[in-house]
N, C-alpha and C. Protein backbone atom coordinates (compact mmCIF):
# COMPACT_ATOMS: atom_id res chain seq x y z
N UNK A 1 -4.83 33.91 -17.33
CA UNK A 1 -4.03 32.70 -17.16
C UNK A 1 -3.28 32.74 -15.82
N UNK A 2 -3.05 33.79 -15.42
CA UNK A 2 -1.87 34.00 -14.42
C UNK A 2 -2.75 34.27 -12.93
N UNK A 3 -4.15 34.51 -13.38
CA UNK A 3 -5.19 34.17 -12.40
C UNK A 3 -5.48 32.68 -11.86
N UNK A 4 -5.57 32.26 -12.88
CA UNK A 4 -6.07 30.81 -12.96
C UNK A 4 -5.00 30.11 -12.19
N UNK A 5 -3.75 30.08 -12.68
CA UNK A 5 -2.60 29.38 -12.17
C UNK A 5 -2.50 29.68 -10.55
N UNK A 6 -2.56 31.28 -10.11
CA UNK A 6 -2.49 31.35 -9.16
C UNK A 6 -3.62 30.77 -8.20
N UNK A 7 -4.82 31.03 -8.97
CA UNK A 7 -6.23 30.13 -8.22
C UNK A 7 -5.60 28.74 -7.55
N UNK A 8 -5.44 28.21 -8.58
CA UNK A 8 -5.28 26.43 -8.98
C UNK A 8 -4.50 25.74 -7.84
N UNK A 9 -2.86 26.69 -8.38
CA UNK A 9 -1.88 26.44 -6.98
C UNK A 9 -2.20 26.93 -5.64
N UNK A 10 -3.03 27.85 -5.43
CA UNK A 10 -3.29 28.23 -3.83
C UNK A 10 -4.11 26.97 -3.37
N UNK A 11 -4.79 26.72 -4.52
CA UNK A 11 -5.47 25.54 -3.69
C UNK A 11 -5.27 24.34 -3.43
N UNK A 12 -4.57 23.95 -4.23
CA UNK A 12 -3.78 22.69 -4.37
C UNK A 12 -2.52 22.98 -3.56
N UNK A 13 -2.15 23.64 -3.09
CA UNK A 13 -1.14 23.70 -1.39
C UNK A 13 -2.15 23.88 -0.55
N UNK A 14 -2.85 24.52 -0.35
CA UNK A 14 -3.73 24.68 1.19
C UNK A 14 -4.57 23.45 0.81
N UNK A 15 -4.89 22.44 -0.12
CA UNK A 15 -5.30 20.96 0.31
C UNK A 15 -4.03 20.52 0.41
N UNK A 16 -3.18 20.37 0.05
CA UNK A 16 -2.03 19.49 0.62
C UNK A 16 -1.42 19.68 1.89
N UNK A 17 -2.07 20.42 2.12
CA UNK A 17 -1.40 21.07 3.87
C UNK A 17 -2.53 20.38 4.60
N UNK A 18 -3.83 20.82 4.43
CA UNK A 18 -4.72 20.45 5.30
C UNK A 18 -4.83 19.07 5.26
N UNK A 19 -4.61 18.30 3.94
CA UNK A 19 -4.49 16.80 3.72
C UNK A 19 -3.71 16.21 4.98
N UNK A 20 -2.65 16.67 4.66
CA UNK A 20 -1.69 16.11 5.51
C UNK A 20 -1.42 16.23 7.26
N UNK A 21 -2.14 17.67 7.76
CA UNK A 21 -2.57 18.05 8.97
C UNK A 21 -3.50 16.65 9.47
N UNK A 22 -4.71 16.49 8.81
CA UNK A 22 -5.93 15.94 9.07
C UNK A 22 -5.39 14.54 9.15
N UNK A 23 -4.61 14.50 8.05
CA UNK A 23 -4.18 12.45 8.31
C UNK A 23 -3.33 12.33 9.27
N UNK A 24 -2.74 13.51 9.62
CA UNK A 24 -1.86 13.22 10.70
C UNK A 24 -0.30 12.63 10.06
N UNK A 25 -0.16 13.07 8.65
CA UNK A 25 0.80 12.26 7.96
C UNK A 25 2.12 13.06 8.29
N UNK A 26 2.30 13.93 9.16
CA UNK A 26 3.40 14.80 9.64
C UNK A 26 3.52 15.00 11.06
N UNK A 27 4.74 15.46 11.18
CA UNK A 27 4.60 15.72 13.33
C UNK A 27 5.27 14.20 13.51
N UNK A 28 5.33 14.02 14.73
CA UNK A 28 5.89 13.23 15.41
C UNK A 28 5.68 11.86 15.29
N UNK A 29 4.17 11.82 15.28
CA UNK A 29 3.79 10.26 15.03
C UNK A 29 3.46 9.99 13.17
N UNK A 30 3.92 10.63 12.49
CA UNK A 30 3.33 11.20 11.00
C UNK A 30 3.54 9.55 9.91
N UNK A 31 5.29 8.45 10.73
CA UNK A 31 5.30 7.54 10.18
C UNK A 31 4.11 6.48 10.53
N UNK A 32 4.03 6.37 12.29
CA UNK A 32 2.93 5.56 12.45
C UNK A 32 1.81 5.67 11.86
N UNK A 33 1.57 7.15 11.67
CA UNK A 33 -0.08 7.28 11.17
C UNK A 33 -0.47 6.95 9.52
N UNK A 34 0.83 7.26 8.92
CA UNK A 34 0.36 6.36 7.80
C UNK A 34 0.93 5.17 7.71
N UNK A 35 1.48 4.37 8.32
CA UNK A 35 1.45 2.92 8.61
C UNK A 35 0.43 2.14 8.68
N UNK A 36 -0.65 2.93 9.60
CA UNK A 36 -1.52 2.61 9.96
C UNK A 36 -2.84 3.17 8.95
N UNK A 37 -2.64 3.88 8.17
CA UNK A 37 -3.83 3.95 7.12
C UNK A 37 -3.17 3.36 5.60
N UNK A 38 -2.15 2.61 5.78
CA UNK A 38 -2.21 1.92 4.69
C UNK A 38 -2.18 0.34 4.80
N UNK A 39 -2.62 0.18 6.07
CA UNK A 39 -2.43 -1.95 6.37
C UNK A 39 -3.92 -1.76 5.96
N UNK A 40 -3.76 -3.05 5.08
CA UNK A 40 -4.45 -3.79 4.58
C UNK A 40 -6.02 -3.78 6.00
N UNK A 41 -6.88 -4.18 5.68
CA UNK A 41 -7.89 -4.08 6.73
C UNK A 41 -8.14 -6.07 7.15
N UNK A 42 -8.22 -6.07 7.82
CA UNK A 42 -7.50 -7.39 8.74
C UNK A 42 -7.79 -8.47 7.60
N UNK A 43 -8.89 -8.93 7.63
CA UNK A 43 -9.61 -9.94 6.91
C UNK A 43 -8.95 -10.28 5.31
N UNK A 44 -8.66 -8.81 4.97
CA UNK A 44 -7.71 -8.77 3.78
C UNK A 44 -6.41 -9.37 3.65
N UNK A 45 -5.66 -9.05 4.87
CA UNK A 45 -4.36 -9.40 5.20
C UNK A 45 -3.93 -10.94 5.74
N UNK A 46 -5.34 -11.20 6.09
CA UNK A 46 -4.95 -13.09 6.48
C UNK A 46 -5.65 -13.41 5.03
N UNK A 47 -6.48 -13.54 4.43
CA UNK A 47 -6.73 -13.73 3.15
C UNK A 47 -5.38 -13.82 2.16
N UNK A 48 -4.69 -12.66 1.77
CA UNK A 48 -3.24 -12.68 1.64
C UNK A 48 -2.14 -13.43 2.10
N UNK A 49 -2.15 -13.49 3.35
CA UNK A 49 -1.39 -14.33 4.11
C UNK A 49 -1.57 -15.96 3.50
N UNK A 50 -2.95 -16.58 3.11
CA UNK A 50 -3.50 -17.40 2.94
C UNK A 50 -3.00 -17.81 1.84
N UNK A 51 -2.86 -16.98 0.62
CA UNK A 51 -2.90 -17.28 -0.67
C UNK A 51 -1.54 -17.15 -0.77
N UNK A 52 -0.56 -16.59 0.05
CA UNK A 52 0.92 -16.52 -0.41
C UNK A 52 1.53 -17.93 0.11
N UNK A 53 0.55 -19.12 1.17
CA UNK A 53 1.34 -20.17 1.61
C UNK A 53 0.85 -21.13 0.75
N UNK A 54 -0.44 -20.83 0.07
CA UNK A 54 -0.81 -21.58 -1.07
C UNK A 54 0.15 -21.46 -2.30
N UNK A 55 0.48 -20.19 -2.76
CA UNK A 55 1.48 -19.95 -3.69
C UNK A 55 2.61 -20.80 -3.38
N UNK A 56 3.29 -20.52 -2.19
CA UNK A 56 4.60 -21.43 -2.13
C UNK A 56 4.64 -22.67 -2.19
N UNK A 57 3.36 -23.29 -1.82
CA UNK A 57 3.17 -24.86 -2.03
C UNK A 57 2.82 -25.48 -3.16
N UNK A 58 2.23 -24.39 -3.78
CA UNK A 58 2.24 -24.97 -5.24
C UNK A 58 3.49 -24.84 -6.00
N UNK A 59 4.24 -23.86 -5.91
CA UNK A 59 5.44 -23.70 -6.56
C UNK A 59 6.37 -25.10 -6.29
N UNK A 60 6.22 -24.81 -4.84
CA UNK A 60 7.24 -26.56 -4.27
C UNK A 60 6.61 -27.74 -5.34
N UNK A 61 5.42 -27.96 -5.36
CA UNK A 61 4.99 -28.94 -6.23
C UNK A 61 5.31 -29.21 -7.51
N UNK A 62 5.40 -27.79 -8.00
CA UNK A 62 5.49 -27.52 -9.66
C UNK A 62 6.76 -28.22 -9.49
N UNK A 63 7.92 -27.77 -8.65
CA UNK A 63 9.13 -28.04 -8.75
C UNK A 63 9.63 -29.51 -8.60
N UNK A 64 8.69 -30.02 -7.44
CA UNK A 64 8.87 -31.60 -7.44
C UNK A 64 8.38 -32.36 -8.89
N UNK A 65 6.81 -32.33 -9.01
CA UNK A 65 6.90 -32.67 -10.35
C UNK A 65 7.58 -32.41 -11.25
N UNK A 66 8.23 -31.03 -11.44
CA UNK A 66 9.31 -30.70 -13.08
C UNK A 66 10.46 -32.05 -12.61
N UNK A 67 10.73 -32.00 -11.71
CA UNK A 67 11.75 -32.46 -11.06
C UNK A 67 11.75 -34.63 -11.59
N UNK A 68 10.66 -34.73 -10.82
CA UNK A 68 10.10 -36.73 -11.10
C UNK A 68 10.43 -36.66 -12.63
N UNK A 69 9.69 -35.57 -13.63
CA UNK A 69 9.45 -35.71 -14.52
C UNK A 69 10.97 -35.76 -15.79
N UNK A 70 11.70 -35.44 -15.33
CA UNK A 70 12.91 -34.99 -15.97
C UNK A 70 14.06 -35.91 -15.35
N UNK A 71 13.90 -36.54 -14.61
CA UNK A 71 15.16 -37.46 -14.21
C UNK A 71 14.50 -38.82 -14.30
């Protein structure tokens, strides 16, 4: 058991080290670099962009109609 554990955890720190070496998720630029591996990939992000001005315009609507409908 006390093999195993020690197996398990050596390896699971020396991938979390090398994880984090390789992404560059530490050091100096460590915020940019995962900034930059977690944006959305472009096409995704205006797609999004797209559907959140659709969202607000429908909401405005919902609200005008609740609105005609009640006064």
């Amino acid at each position: 058991m006390a093999i195993d554990q020690a197996l398990i955890w050596g390896v699971l720190v020396d991938l979390n080290e090398v994880l984090l070496d390789k992404l560059g998720a530490t050091g100096p630029q460590g915020y940019e670099n995962c900034k930059k591996l977690l944006q959305d990939p472009r096409g995704i992000a205006e797609r999004r962009a797209e559907l959140e001005e659709r969202r607000k315009r429908l909401y405005s609507g919902r609200e005008k109609l609740s609105f005609a409908f009640t006064t």
